[in-house]
PDB file of N, CA and C in Angstrom:
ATOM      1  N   UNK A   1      -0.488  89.351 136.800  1.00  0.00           N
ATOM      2  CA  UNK A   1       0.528  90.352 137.066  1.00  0.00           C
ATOM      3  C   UNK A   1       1.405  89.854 138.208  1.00  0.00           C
ATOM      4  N   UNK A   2       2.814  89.862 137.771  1.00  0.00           N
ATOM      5  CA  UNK A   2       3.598  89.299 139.256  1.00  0.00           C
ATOM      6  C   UNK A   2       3.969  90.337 140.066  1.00  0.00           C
ATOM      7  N   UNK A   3       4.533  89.945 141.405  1.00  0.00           N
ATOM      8  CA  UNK A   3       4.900  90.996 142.353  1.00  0.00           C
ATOM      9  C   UNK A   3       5.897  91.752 142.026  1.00  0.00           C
ATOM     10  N   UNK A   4       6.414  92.007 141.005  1.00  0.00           N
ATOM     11  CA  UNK A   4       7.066  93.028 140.699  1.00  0.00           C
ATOM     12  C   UNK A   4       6.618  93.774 139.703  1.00  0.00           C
ATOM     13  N   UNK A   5       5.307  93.778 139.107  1.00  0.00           N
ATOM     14  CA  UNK A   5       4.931  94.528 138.299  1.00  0.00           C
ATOM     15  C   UNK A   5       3.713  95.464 139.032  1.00  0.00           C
ATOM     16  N   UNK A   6       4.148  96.616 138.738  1.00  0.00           N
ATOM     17  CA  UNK A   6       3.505  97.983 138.665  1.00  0.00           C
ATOM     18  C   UNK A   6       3.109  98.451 138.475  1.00  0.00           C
ATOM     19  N   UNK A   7       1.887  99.600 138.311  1.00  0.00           N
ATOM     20  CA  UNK A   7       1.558 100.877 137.427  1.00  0.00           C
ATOM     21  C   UNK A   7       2.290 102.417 137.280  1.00  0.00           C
ATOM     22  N   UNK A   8       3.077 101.828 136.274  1.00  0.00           N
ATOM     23  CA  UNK A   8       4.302 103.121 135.967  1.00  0.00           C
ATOM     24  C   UNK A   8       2.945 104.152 135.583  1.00  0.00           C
ATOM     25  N   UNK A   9       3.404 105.016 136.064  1.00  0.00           N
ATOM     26  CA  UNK A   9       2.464 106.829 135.539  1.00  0.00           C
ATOM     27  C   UNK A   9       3.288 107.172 134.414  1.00  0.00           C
ATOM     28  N   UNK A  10       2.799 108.354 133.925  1.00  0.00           N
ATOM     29  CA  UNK A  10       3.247 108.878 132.560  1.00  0.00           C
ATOM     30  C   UNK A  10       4.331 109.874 133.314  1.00  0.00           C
ATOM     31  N   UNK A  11       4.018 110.188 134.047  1.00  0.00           N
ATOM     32  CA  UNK A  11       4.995 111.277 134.997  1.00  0.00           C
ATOM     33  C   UNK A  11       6.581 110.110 134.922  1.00  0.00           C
ATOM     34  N   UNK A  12       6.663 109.131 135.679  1.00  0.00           N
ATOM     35  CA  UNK A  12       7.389 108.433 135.969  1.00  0.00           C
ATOM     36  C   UNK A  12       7.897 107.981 134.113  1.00  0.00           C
ATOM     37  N   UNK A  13       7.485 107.609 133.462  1.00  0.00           N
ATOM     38  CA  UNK A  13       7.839 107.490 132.143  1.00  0.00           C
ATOM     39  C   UNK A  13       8.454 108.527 131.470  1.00  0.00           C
ATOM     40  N   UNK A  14       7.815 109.792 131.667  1.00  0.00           N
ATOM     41  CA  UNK A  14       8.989 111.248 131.358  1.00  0.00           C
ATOM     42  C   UNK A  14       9.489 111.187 131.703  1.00  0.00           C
ATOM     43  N   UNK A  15      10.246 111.296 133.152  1.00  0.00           N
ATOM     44  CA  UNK A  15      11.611 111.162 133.733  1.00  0.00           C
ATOM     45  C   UNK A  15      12.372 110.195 132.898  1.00  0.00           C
ATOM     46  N   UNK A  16      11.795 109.153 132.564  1.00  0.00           N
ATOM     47  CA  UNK A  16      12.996 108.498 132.185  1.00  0.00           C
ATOM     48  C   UNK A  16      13.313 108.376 130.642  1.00  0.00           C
ATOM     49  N   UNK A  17      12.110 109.150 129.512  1.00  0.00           N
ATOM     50  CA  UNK A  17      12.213 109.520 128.165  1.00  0.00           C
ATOM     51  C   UNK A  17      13.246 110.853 128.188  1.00  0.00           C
ATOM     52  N   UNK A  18      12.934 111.600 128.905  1.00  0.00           N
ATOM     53  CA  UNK A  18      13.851 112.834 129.505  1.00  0.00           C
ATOM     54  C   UNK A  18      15.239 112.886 129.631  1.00  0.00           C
ATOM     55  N   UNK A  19      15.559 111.662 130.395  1.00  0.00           N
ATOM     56  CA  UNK A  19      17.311 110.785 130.967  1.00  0.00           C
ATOM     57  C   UNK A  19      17.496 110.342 129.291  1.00  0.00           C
ATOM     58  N   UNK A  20      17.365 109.708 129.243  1.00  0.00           N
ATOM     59  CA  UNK A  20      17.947 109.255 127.845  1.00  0.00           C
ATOM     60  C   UNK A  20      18.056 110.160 126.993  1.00  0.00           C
ATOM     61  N   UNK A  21      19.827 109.890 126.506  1.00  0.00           N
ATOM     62  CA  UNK A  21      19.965 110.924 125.404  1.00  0.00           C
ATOM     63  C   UNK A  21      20.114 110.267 124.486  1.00  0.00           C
ATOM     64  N   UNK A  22      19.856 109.045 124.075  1.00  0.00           N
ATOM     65  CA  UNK A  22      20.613 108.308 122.975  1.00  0.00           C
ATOM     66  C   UNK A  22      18.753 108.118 122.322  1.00  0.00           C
ATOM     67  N   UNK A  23      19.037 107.846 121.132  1.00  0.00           N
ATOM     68  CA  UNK A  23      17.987 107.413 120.240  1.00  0.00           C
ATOM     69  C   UNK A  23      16.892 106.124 120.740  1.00  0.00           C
ATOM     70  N   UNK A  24      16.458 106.363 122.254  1.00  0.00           N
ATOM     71  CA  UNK A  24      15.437 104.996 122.493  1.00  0.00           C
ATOM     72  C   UNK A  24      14.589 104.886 122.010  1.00  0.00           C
ATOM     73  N   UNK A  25      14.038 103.517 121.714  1.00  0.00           N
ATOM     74  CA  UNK A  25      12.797 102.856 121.166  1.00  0.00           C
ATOM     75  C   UNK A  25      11.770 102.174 122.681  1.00  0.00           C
ATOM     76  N   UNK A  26      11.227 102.485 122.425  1.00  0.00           N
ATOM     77  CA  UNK A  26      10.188 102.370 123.762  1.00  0.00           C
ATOM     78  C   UNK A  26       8.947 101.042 122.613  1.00  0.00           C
ATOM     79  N   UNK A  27       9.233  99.981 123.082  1.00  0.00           N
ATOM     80  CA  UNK A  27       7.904  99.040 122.693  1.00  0.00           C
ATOM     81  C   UNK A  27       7.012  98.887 123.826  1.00  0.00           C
ATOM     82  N   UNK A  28       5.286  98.958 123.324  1.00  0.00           N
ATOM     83  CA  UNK A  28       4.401  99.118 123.946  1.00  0.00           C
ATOM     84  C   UNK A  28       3.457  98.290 124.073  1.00  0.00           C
ATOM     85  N   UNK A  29       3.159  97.551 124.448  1.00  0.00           N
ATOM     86  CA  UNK A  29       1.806  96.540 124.461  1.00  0.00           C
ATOM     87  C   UNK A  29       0.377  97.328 125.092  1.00  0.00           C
ATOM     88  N   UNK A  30      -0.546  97.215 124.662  1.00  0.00           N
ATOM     89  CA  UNK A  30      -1.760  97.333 125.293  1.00  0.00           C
ATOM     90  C   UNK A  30      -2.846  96.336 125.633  1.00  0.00           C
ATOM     91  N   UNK A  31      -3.433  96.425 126.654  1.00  0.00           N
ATOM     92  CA  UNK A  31      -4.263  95.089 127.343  1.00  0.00           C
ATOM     93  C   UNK A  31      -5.623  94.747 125.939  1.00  0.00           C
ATOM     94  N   UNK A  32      -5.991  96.087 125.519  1.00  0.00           N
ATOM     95  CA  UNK A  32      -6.797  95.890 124.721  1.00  0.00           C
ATOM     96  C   UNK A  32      -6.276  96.209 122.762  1.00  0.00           C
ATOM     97  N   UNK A  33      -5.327  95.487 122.230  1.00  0.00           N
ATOM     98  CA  UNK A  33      -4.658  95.587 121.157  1.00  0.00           C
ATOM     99  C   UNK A  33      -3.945  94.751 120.921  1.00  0.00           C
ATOM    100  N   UNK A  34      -4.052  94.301 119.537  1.00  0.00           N
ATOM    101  CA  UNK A  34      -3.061  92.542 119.553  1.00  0.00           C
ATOM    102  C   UNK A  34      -1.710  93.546 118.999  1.00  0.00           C
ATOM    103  N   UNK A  35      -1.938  94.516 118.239  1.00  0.00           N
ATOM    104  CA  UNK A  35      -0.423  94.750 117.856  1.00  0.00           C
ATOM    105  C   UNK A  35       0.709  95.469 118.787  1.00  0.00           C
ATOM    106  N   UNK A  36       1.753  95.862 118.368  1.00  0.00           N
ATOM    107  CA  UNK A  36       2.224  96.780 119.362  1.00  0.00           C
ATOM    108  C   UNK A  36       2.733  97.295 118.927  1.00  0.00           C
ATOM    109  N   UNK A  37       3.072  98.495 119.798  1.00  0.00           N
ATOM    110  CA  UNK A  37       3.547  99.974 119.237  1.00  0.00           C
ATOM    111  C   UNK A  37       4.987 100.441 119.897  1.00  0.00           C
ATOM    112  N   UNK A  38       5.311 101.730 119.043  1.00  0.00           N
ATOM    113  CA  UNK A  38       6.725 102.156 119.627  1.00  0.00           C
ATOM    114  C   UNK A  38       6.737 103.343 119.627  1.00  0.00           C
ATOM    115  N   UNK A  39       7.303 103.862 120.814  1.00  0.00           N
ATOM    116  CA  UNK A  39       7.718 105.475 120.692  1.00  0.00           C
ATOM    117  C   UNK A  39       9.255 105.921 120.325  1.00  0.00           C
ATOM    118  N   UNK A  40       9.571 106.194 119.336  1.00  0.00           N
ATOM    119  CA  UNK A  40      11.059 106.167 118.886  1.00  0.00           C
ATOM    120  C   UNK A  40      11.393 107.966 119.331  1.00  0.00           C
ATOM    121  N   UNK A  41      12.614 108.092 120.603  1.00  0.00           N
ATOM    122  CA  UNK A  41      12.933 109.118 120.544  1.00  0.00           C
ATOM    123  C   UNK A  41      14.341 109.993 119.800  1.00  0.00           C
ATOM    124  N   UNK A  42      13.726 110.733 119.055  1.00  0.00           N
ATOM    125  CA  UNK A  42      14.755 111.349 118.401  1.00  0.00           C
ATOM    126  C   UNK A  42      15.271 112.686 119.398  1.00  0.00           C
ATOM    127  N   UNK A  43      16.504 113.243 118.614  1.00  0.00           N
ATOM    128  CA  UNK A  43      16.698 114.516 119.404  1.00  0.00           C
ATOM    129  C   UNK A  43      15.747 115.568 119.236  1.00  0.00           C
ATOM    130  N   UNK A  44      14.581 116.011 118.219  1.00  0.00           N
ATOM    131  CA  UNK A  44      13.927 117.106 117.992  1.00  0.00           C
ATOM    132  C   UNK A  44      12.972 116.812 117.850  1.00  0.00           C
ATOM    133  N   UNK A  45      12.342 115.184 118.226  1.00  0.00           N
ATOM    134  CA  UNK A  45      10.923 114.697 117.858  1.00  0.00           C
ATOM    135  C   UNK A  45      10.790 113.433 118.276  1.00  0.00           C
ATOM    136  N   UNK A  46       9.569 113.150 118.183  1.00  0.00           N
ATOM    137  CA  UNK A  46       9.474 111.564 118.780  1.00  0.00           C
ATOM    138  C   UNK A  46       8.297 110.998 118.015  1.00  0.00           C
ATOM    139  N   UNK A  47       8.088 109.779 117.525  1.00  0.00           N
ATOM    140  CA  UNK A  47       7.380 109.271 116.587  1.00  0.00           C
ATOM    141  C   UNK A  47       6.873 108.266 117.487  1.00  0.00           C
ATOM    142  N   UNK A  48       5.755 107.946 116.967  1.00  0.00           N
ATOM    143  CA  UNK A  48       4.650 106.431 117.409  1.00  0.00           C
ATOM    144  C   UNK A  48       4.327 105.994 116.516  1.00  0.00           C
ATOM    145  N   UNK A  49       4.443 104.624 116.118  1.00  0.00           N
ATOM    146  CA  UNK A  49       4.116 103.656 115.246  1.00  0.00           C
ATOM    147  C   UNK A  49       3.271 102.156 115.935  1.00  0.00           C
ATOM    148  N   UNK A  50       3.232 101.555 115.042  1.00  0.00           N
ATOM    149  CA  UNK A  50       3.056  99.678 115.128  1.00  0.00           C
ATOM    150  C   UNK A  50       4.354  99.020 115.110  1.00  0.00           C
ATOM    151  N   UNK A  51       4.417  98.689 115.715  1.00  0.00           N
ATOM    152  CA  UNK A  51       5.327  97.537 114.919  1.00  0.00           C
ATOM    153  C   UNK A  51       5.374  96.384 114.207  1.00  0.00           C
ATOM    154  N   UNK A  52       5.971  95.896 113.349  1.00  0.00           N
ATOM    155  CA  UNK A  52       5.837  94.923 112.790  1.00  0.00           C
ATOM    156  C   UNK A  52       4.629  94.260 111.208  1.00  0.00           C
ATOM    157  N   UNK A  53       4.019  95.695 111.086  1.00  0.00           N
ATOM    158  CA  UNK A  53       3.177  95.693 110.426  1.00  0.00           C
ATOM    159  C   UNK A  53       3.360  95.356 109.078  1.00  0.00           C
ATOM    160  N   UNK A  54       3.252  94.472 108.265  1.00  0.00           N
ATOM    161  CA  UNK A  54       3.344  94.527 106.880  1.00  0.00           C
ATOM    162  C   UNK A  54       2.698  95.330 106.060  1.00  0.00           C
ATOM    163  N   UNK A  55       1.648  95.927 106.492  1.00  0.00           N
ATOM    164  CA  UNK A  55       0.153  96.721 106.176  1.00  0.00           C
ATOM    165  C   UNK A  55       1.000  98.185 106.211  1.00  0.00           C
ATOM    166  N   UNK A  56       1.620  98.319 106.872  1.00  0.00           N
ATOM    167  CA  UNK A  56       2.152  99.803 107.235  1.00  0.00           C
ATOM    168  C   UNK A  56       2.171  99.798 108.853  1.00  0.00           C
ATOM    169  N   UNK A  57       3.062 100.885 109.394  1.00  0.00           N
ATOM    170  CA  UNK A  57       3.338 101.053 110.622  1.00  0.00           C
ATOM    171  C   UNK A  57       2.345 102.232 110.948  1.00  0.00           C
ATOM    172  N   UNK A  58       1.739 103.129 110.105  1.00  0.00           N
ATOM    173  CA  UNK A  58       1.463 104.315 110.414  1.00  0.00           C
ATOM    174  C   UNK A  58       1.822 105.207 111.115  1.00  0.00           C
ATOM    175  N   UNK A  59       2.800 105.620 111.355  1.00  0.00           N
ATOM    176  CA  UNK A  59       4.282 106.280 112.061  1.00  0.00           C
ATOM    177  C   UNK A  59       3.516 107.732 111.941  1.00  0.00           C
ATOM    178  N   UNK A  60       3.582 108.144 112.663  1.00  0.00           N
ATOM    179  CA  UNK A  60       3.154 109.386 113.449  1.00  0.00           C
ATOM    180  C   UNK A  60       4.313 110.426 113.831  1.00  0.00           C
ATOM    181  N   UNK A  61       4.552 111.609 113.617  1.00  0.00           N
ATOM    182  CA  UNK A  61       5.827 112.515 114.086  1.00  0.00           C
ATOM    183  C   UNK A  61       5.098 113.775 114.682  1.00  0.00           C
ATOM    184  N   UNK A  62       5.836 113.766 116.339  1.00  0.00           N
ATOM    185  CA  UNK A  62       5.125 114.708 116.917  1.00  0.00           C
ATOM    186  C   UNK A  62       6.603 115.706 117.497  1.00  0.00           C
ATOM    187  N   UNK A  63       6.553 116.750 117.861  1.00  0.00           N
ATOM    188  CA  UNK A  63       7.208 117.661 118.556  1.00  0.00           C
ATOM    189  C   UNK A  63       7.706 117.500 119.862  1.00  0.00           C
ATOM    190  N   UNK A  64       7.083 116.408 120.285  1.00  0.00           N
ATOM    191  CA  UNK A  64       7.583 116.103 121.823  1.00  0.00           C
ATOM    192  C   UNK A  64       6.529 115.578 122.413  1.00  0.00           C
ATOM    193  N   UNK A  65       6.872 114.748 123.502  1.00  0.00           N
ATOM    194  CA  UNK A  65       5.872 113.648 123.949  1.00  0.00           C
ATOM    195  C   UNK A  65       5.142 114.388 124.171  1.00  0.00           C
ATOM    196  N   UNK A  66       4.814 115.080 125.056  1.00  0.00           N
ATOM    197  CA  UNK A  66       3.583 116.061 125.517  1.00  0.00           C
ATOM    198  C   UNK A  66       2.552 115.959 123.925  1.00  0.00           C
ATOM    199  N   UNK A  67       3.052 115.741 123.093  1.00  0.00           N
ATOM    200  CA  UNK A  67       2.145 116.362 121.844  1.00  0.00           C
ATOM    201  C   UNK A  67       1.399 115.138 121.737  1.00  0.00           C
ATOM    202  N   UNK A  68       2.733 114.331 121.816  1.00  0.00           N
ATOM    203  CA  UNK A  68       2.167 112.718 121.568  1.00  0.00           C
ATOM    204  C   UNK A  68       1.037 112.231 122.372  1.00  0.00           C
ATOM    205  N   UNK A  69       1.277 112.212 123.853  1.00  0.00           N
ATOM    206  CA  UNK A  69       0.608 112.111 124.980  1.00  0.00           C
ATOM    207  C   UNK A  69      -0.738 112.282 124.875  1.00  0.00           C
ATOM    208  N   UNK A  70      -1.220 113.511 124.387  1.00  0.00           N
ATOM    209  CA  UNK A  70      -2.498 114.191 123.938  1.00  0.00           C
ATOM    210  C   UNK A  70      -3.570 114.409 122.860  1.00  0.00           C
ATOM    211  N   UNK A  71      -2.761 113.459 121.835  1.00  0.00           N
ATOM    212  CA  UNK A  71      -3.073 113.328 120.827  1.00  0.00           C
ATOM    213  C   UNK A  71      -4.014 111.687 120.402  1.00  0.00           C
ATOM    214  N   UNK A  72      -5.232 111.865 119.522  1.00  0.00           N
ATOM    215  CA  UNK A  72      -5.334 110.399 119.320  1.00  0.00           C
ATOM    216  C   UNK A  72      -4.918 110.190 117.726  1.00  0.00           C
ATOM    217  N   UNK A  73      -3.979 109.474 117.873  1.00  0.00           N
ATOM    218  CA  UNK A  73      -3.343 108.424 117.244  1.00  0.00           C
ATOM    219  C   UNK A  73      -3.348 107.359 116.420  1.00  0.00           C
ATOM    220  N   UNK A  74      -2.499 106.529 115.545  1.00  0.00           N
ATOM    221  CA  UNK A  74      -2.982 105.085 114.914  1.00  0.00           C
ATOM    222  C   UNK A  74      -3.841 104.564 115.738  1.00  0.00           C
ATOM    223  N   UNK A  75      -4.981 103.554 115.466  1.00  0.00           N
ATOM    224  CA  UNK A  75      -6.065 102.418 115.979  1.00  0.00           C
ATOM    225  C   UNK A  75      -6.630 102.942 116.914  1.00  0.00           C
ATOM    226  N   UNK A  76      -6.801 104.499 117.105  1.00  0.00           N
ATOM    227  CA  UNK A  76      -7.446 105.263 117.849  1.00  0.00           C
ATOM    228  C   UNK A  76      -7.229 105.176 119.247  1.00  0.00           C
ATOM    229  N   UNK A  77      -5.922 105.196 119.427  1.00  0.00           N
ATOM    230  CA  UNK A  77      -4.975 105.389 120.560  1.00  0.00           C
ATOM    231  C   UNK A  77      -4.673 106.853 121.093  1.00  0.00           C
ATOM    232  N   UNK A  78      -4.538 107.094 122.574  1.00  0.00           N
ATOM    233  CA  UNK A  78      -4.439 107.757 122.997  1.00  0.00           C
ATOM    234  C   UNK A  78      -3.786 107.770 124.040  1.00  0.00           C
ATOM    235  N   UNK A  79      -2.266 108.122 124.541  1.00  0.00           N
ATOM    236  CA  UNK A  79      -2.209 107.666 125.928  1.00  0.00           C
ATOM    237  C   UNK A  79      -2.478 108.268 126.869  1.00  0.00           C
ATOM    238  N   UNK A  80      -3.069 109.899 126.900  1.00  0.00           N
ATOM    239  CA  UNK A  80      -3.887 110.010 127.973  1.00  0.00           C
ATOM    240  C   UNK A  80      -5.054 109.438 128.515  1.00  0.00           C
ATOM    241  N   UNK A  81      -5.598 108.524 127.607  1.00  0.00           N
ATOM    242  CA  UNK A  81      -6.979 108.147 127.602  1.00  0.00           C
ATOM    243  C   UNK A  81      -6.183 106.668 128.033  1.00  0.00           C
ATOM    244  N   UNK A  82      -5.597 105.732 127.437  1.00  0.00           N
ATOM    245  CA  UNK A  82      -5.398 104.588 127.490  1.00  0.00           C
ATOM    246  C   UNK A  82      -4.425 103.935 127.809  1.00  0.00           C
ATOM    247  N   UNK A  83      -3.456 104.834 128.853  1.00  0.00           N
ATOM    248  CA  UNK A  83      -2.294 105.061 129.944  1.00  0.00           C
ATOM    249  C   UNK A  83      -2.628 103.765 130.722  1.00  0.00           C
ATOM    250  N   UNK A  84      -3.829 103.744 131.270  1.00  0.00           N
ATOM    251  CA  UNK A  84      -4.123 101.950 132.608  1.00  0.00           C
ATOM    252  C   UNK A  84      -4.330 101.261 131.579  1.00  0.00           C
ATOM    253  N   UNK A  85      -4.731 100.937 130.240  1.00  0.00           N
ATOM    254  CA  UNK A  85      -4.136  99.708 129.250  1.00  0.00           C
ATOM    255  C   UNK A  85      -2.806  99.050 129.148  1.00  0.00           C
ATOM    256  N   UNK A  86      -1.716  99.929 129.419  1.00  0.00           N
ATOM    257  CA  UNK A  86      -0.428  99.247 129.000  1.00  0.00           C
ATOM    258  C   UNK A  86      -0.016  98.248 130.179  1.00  0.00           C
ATOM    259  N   UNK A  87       0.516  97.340 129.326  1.00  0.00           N
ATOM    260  CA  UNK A  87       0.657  96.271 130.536  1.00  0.00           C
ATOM    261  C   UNK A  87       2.345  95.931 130.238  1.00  0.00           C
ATOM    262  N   UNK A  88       2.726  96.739 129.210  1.00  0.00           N
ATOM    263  CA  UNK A  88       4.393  96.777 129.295  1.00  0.00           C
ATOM    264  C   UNK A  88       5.079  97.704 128.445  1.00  0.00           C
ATOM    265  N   UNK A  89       6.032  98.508 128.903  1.00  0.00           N
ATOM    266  CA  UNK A  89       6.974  99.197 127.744  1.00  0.00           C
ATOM    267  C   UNK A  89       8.282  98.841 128.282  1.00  0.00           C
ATOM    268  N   UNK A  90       9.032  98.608 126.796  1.00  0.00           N
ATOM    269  CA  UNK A  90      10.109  97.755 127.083  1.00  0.00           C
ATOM    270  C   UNK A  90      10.811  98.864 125.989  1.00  0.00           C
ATOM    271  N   UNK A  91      11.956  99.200 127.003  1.00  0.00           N
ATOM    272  CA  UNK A  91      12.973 100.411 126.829  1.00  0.00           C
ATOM    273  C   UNK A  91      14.155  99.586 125.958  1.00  0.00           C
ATOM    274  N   UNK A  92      14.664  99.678 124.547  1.00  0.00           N
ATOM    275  CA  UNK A  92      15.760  98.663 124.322  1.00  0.00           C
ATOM    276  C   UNK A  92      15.691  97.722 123.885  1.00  0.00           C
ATOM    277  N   UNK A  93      14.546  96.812 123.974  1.00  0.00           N
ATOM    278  CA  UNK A  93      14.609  95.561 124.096  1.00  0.00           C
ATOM    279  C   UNK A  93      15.286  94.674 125.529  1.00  0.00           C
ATOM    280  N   UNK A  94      15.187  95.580 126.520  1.00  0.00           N
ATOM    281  CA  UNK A  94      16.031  95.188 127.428  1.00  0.00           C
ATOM    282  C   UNK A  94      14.975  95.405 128.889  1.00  0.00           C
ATOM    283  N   UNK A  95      15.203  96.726 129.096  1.00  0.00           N
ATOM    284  CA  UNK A  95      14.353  97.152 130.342  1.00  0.00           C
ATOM    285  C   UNK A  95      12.886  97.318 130.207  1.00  0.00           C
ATOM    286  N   UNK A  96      12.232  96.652 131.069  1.00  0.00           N
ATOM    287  CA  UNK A  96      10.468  96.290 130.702  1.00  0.00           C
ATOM    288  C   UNK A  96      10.526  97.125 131.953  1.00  0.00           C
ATOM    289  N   UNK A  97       9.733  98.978 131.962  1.00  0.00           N
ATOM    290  CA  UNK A  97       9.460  99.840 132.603  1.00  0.00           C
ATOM    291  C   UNK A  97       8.510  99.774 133.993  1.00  0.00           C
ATOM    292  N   UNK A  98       7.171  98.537 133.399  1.00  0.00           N
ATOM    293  CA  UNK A  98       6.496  98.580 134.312  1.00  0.00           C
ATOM    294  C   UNK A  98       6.888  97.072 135.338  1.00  0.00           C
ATOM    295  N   UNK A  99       7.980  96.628 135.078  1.00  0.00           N
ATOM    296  CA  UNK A  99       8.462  95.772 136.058  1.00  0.00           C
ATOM    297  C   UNK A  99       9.239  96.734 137.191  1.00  0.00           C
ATOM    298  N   UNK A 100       8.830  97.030 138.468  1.00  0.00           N
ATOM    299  CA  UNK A 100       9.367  97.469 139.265  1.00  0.00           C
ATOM    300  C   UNK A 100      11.183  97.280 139.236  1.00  0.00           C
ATOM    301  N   UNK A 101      11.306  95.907 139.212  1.00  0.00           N
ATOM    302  CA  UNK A 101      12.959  95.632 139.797  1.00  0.00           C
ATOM    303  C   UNK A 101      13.642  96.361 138.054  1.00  0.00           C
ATOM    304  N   UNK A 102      13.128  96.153 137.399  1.00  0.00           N
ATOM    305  CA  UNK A 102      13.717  96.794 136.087  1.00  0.00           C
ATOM    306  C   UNK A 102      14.071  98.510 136.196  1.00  0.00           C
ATOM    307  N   UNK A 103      12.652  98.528 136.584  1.00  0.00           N
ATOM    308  CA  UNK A 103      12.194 100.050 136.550  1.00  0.00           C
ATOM    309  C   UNK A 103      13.460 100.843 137.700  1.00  0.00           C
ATOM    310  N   UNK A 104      13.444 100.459 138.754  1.00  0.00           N
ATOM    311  CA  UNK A 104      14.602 101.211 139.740  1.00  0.00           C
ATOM    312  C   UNK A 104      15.831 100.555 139.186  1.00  0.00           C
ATOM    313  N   UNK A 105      16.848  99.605 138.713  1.00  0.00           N
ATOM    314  CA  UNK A 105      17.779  99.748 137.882  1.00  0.00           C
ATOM    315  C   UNK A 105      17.853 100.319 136.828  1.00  0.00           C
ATOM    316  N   UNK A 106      16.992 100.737 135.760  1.00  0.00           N
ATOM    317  CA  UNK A 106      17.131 101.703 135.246  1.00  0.00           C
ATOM    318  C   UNK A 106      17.010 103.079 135.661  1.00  0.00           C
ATOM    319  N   UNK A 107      16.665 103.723 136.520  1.00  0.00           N
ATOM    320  CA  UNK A 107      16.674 104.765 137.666  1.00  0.00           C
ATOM    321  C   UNK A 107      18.299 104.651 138.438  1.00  0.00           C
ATOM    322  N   UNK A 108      18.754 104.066 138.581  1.00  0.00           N
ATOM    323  CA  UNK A 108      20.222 103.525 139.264  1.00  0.00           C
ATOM    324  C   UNK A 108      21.347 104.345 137.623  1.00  0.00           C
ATOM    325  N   UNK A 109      20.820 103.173 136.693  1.00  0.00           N
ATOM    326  CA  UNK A 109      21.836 103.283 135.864  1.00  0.00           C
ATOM    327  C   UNK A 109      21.717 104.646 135.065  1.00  0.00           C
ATOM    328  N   UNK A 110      20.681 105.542 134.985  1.00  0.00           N
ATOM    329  CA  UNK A 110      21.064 106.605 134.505  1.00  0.00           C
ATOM    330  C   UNK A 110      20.624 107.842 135.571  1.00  0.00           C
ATOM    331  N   UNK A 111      20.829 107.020 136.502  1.00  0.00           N
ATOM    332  CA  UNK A 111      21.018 108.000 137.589  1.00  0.00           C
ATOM    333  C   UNK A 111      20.133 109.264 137.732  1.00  0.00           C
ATOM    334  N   UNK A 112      18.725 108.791 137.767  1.00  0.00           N
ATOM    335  CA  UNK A 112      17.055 109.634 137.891  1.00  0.00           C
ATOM    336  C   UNK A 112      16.517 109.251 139.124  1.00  0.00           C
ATOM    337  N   UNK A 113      16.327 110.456 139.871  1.00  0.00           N
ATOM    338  CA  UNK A 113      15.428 110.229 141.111  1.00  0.00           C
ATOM    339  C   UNK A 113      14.161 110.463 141.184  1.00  0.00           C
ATOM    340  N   UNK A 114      13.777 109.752 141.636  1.00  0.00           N
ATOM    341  CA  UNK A 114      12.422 109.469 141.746  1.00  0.00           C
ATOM    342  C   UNK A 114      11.596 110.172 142.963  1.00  0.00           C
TER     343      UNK A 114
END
């Protein structure tokens, strides 16, 4: 882990699923999971999948993160349970959340205080 990487909270991750109004894709890695996953936010729902799966994504549609959050999930995922597994979510393809210097420019650019 380099010195700019962090343990983003789920608190700190709402704020910034919250800020965004546009359709983000949140990719997810976990320490213990070779595949990876996505939280796609819509305006009235938010889905969790795999990505990349030829097998199927198993795409999941919940009511709002809170539902998601609490729920166990594809490959018996949970992110209340398995929140200190993630070792990256990458907002875009662009902003990697649990990199600190990422994490406060994106806090800058859509203008969320922390």
């Amino acid at each position: 882990m380099s010195d700019s990487m962090f343990q983003l909270c789920f608190e700190q991750f709402k704020m910034v699923y919250d800020a965004v109004k546009h359709e983000a894709e949140f990719r997810i890695c976990f320490d213990d999971h070779d595949n990876e996953y996505m939280i796609i936010k819509y305006e009235n729902k938010v889905s969790f999948q795999r990505c990349g799966v030829s097998n199927g994504s198993g795409e999941l549609i919940f009511d709002s993160l809170d539902s998601l959050y609490i729920a166990r999930t594809i490959d018996n995922i949970c992110l209340n349970a398995d929140w200190t597994k993630i070792t990256s979510i990458i907002m875009d393809d662009f902003f990697d959340l649990c990199d600190k210097s990422d994490f406060v420019q994106l806090c800058e650019e859509y203008q969320i205080i922390e």
